[in-house]
PDB file of N, CA and C in Angstrom:
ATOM      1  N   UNK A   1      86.164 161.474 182.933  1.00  0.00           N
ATOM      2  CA  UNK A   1      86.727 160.303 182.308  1.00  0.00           C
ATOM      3  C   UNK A   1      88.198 160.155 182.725  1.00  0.00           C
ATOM      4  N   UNK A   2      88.617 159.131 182.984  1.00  0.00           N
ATOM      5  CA  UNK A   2      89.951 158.501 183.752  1.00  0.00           C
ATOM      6  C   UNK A   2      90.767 158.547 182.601  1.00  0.00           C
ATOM      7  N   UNK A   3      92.266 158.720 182.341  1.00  0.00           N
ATOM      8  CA  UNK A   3      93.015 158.218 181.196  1.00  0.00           C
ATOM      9  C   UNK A   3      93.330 156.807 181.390  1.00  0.00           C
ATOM     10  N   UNK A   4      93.242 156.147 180.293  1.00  0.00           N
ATOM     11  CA  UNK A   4      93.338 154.660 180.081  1.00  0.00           C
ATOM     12  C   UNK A   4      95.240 153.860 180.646  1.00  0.00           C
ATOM     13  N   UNK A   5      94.964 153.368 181.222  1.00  0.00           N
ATOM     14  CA  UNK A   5      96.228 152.385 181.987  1.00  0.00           C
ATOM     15  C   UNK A   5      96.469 151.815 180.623  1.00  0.00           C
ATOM     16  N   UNK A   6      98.152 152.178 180.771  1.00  0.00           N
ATOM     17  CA  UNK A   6      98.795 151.087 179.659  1.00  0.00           C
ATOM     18  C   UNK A   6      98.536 149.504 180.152  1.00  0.00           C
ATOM     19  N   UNK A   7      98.852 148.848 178.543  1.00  0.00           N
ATOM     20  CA  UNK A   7      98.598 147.228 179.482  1.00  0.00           C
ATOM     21  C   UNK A   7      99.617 147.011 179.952  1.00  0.00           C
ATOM     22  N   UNK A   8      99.546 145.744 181.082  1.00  0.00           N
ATOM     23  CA  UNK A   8     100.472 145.313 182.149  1.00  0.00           C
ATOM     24  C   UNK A   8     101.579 144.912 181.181  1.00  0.00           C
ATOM     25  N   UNK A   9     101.583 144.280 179.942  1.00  0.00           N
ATOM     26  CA  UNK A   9     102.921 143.744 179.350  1.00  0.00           C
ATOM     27  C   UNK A   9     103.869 144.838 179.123  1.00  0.00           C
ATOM     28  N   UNK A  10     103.506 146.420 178.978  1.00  0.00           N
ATOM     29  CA  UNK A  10     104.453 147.161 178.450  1.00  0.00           C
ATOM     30  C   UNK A  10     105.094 147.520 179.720  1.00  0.00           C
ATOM     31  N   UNK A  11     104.391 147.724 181.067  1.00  0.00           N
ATOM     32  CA  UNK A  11     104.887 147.897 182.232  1.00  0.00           C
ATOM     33  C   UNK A  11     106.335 146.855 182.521  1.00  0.00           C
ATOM     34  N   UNK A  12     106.532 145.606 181.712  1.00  0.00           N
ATOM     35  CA  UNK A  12     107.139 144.948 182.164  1.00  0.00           C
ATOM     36  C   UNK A  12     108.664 145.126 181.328  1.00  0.00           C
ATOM     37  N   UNK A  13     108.659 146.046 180.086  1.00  0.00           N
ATOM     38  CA  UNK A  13     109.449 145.395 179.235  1.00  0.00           C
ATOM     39  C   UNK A  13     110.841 146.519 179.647  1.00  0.00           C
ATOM     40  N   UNK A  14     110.588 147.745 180.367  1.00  0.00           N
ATOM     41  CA  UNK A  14     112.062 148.006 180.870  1.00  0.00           C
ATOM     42  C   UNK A  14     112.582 147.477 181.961  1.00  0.00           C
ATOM     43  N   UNK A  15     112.008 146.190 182.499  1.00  0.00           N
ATOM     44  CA  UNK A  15     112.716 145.345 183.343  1.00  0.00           C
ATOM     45  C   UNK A  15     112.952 144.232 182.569  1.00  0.00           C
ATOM     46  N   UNK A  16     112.886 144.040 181.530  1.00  0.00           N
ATOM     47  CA  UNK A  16     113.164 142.792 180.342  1.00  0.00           C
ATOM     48  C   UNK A  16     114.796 143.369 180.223  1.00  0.00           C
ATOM     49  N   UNK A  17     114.154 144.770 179.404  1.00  0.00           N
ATOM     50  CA  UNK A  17     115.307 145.465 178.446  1.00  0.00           C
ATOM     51  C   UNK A  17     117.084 145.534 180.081  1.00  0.00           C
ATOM     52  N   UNK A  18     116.035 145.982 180.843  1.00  0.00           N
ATOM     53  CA  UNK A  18     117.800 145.667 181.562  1.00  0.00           C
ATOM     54  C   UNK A  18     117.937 144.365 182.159  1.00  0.00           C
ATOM     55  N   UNK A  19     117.460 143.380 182.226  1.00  0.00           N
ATOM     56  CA  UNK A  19     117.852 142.125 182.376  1.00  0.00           C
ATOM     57  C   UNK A  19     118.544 141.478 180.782  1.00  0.00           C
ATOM     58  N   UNK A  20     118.250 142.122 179.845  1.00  0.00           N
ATOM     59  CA  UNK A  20     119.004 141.644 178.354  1.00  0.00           C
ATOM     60  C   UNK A  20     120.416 142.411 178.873  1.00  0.00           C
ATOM     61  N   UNK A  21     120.472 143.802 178.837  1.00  0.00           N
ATOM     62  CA  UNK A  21     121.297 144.616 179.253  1.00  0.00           C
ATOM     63  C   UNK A  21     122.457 143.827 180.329  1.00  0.00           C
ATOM     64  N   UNK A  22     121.892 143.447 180.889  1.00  0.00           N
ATOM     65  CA  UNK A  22     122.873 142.872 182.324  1.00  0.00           C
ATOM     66  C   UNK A  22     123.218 141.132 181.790  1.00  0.00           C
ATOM     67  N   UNK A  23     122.521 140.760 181.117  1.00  0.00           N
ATOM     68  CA  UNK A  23     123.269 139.443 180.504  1.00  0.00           C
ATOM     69  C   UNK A  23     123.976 139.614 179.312  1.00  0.00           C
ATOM     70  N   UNK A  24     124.134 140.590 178.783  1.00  0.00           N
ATOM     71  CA  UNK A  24     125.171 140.758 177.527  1.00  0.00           C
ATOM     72  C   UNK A  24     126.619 141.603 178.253  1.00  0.00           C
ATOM     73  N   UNK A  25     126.350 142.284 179.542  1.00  0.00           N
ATOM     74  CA  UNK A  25     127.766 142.958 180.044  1.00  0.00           C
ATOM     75  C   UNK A  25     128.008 142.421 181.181  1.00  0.00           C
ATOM     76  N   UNK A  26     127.066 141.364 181.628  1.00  0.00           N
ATOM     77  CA  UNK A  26     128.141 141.028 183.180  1.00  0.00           C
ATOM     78  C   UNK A  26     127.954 139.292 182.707  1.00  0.00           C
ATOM     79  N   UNK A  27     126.911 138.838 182.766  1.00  0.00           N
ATOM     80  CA  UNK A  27     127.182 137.162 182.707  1.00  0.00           C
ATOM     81  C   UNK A  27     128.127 136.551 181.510  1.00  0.00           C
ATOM     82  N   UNK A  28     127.318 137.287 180.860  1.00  0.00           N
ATOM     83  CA  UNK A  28     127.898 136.201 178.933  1.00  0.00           C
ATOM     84  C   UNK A  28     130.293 136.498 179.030  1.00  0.00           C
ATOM     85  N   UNK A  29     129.985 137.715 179.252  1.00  0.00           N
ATOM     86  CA  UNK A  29     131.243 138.213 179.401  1.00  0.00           C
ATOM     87  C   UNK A  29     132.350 137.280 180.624  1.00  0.00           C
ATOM     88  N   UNK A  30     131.728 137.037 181.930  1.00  0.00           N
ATOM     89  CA  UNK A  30     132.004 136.545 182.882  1.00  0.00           C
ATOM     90  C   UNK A  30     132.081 134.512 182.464  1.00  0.00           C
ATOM     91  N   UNK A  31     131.368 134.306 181.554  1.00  0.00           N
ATOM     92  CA  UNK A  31     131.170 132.718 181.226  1.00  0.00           C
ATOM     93  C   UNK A  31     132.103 132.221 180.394  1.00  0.00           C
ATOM     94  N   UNK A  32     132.293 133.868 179.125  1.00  0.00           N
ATOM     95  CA  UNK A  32     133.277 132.978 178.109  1.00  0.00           C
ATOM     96  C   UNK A  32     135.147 133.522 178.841  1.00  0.00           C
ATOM     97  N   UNK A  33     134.994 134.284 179.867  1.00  0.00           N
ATOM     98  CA  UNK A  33     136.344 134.137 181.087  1.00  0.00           C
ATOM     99  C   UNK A  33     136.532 132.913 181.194  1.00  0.00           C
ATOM    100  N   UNK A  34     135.599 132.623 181.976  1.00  0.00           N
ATOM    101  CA  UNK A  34     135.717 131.122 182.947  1.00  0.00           C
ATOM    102  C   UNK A  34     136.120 130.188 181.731  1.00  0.00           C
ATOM    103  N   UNK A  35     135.519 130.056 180.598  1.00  0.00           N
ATOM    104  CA  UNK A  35     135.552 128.638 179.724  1.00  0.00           C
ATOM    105  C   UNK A  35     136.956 129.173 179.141  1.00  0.00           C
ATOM    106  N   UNK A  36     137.803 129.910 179.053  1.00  0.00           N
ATOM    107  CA  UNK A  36     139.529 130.411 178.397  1.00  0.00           C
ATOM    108  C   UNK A  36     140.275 129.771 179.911  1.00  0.00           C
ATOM    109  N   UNK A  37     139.722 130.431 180.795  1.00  0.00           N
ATOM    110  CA  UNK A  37     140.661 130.010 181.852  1.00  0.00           C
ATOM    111  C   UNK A  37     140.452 128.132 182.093  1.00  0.00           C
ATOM    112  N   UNK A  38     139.522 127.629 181.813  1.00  0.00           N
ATOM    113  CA  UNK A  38     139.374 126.150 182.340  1.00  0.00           C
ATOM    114  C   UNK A  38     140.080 125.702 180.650  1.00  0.00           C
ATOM    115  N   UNK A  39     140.115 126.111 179.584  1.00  0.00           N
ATOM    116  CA  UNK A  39     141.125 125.992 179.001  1.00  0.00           C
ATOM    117  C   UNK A  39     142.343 125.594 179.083  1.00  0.00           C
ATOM    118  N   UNK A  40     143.000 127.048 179.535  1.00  0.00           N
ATOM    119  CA  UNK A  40     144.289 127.371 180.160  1.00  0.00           C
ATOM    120  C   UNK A  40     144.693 126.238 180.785  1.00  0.00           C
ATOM    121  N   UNK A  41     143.809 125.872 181.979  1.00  0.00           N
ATOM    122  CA  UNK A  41     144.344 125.138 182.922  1.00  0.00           C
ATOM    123  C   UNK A  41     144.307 123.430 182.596  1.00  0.00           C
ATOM    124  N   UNK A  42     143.443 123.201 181.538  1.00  0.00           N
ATOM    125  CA  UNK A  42     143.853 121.765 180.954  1.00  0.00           C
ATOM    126  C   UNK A  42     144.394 121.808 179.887  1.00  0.00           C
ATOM    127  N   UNK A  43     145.128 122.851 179.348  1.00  0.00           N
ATOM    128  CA  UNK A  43     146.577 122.733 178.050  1.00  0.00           C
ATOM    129  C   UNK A  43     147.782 122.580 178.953  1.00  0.00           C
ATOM    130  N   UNK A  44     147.863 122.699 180.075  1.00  0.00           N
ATOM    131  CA  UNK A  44     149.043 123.073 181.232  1.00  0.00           C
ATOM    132  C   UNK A  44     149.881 121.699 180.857  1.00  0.00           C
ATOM    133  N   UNK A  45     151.243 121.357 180.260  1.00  0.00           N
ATOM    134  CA  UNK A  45     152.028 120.564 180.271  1.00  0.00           C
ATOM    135  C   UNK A  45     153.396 120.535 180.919  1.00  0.00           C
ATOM    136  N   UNK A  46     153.933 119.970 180.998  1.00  0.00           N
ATOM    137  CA  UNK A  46     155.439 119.851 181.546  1.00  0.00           C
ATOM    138  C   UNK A  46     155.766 120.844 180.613  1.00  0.00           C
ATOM    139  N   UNK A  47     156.736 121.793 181.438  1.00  0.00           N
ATOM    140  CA  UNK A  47     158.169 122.906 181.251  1.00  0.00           C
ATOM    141  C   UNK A  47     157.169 123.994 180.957  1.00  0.00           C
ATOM    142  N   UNK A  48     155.937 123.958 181.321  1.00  0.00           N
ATOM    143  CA  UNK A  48     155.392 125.447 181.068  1.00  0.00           C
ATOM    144  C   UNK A  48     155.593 126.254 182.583  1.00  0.00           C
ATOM    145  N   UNK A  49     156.038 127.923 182.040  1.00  0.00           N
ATOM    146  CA  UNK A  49     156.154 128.551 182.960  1.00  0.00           C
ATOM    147  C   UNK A  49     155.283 128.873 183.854  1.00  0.00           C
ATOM    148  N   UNK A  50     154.367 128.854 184.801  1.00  0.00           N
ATOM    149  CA  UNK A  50     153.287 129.094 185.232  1.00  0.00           C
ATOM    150  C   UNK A  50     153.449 130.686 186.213  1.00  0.00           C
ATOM    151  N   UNK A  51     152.184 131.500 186.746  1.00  0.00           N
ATOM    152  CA  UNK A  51     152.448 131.897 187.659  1.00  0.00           C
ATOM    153  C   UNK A  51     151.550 131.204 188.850  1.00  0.00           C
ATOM    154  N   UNK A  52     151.525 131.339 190.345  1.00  0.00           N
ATOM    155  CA  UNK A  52     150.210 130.867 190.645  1.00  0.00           C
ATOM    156  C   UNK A  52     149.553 131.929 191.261  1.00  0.00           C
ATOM    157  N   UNK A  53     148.348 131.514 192.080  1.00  0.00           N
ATOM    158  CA  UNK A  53     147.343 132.887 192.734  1.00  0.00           C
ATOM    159  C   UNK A  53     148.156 133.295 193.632  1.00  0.00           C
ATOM    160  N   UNK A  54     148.871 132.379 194.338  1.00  0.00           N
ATOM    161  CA  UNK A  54     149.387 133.445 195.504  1.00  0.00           C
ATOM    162  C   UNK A  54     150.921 134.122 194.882  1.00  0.00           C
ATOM    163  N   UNK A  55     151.391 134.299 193.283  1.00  0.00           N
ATOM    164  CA  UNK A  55     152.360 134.883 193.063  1.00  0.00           C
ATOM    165  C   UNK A  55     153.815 134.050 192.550  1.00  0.00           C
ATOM    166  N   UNK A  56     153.483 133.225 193.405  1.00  0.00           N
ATOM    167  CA  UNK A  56     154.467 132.450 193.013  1.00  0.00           C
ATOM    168  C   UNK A  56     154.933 131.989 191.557  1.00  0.00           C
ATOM    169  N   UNK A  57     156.294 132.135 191.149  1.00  0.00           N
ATOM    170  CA  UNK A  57     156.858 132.055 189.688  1.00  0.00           C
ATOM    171  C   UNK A  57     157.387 130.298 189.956  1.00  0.00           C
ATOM    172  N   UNK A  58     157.315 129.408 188.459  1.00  0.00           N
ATOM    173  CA  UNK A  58     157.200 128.180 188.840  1.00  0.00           C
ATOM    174  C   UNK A  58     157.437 127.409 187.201  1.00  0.00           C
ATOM    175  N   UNK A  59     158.063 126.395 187.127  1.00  0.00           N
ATOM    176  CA  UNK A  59     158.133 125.363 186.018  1.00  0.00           C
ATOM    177  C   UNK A  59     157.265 124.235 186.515  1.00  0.00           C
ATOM    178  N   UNK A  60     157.107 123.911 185.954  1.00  0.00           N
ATOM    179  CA  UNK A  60     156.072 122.672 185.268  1.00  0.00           C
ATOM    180  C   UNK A  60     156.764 121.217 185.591  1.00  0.00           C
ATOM    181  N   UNK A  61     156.970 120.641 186.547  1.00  0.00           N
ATOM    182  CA  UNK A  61     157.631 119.320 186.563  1.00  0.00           C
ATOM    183  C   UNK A  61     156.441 118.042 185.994  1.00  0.00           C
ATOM    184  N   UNK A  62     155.280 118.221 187.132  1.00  0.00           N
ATOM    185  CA  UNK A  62     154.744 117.036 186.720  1.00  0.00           C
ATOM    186  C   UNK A  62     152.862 117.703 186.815  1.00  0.00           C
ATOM    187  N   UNK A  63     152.231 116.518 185.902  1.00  0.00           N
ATOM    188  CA  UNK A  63     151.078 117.247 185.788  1.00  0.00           C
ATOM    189  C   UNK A  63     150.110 116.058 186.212  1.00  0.00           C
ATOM    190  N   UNK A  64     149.474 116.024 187.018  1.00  0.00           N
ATOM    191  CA  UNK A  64     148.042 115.067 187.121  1.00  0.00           C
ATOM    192  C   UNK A  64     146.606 115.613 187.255  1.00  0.00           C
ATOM    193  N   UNK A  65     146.188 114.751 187.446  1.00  0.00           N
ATOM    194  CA  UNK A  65     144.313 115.192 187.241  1.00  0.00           C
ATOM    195  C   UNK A  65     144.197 116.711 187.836  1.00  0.00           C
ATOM    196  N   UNK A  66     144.431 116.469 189.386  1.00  0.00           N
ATOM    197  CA  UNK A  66     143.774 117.555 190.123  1.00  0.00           C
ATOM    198  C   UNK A  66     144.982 118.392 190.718  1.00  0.00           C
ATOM    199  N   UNK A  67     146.418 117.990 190.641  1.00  0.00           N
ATOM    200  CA  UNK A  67     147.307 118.572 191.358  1.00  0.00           C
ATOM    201  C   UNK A  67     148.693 118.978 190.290  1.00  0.00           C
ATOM    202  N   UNK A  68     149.212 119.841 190.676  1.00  0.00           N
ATOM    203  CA  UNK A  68     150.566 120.218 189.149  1.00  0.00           C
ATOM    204  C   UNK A  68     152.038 120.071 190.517  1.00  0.00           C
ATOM    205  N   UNK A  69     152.842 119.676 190.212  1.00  0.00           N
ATOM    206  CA  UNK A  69     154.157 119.817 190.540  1.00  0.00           C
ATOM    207  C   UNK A  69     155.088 121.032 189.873  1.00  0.00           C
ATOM    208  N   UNK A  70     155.559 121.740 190.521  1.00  0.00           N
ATOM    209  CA  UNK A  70     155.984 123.324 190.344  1.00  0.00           C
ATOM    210  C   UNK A  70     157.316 123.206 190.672  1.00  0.00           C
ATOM    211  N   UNK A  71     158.631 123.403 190.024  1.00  0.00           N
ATOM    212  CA  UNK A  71     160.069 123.740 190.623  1.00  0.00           C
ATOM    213  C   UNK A  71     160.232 125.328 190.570  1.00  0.00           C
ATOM    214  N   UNK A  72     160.223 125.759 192.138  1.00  0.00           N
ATOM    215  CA  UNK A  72     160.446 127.026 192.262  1.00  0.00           C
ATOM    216  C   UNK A  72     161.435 127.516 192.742  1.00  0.00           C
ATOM    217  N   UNK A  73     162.633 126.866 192.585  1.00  0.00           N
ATOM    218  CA  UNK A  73     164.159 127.371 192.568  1.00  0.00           C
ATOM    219  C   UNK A  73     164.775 126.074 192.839  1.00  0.00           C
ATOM    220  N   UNK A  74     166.151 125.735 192.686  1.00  0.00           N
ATOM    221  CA  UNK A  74     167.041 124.868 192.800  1.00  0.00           C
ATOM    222  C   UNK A  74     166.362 124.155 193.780  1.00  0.00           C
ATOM    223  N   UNK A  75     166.437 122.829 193.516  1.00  0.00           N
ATOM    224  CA  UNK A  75     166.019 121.513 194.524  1.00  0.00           C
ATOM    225  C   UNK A  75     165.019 121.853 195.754  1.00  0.00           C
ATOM    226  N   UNK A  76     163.771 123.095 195.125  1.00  0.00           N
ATOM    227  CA  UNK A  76     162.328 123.329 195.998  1.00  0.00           C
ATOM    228  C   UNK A  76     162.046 122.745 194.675  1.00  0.00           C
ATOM    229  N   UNK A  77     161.047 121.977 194.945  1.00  0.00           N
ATOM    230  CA  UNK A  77     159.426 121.633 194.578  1.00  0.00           C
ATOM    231  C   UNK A  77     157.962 121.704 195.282  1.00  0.00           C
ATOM    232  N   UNK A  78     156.977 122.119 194.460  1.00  0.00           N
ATOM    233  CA  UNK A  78     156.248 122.038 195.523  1.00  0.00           C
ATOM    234  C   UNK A  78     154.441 121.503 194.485  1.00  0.00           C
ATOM    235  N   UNK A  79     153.945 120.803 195.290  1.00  0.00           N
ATOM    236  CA  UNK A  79     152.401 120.466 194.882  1.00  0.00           C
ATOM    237  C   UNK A  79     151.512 121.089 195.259  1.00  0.00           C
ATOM    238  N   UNK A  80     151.181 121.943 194.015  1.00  0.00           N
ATOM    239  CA  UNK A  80     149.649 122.760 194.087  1.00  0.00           C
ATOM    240  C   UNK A  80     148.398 122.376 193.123  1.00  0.00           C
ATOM    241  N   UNK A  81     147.691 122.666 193.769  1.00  0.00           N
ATOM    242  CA  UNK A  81     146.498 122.152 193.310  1.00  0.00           C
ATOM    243  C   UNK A  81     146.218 122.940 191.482  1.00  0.00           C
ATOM    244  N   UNK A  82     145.639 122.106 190.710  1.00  0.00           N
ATOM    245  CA  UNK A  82     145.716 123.018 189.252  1.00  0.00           C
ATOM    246  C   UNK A  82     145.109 124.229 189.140  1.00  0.00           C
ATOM    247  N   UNK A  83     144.071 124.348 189.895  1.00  0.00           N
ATOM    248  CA  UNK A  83     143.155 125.449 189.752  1.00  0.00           C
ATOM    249  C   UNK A  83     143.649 126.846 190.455  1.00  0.00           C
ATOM    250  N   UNK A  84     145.029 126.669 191.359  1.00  0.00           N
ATOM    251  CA  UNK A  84     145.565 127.478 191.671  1.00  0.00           C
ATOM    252  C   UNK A  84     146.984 128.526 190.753  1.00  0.00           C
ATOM    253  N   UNK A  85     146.456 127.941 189.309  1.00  0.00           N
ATOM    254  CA  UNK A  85     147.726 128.840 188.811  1.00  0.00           C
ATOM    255  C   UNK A  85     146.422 129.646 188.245  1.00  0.00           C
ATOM    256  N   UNK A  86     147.496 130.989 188.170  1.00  0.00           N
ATOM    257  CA  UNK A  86     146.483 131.789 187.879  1.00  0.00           C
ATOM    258  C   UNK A  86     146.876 132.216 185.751  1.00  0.00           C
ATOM    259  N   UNK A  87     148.054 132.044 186.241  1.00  0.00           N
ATOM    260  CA  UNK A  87     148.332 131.801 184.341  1.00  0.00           C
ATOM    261  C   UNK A  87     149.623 131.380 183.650  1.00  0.00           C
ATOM    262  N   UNK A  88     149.764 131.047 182.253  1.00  0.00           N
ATOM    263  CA  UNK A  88     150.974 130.379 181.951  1.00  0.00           C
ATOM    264  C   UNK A  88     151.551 131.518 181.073  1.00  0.00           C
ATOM    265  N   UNK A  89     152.936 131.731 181.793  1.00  0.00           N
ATOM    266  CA  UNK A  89     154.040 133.026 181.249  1.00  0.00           C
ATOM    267  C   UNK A  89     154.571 132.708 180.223  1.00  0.00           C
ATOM    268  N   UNK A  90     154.720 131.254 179.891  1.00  0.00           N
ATOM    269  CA  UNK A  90     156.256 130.882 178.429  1.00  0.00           C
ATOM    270  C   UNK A  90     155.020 129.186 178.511  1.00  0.00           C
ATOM    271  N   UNK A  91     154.771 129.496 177.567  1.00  0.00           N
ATOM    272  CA  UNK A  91     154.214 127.160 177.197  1.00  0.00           C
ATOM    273  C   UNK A  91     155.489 126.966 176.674  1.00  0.00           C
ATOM    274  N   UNK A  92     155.843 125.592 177.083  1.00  0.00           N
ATOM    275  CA  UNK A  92     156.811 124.913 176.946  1.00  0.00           C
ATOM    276  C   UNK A  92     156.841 124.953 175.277  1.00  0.00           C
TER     277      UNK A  92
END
């Protein structure tokens, strides 16, 4: 006499249990990032300190849809795109 095969559903459920596993420590974690940072980046007003991705330290001159105006020392300005600050140091 053969021993009896579990059924196919239980075969399946420690590939359930780490797919729950892997959406509670890498996605869910990784989604509510993204939704603080797309936050961040539409509270962005004039005189906030920004930094951006490539480092750069910067004030807040002017703000539109898709692009921010940055004064990064005496009479430099410069236009970067919004999605390129990476965070705000001092809100106005």
């Amino acid at each position: 006499m053969q021993p009896q095969q579990p059924p196919a559903l239980f075969q399946f459920v420690p590939l359930v249990l780490v797919m729950v596993i892997f959406y509670f420590m890498l996605i869910r974690p990784q989604k509510k990032q993204e939704e603080e940072r797309k936050n961040m980046l539409n509270k962005i007003k004039k005189n906030d300190e920004v930094v951006t991705t490539g480092g750069m330290y910067g004030v807040v001159l002017n703000v539109k849809d898709k692009t921010v105006t940055l004064r990064i020392d005496d009479n430099v300005k410069v236009e970067i795109d919004r999605s390129a600050i990476s965070r705000v140091e001092k809100a106005a």
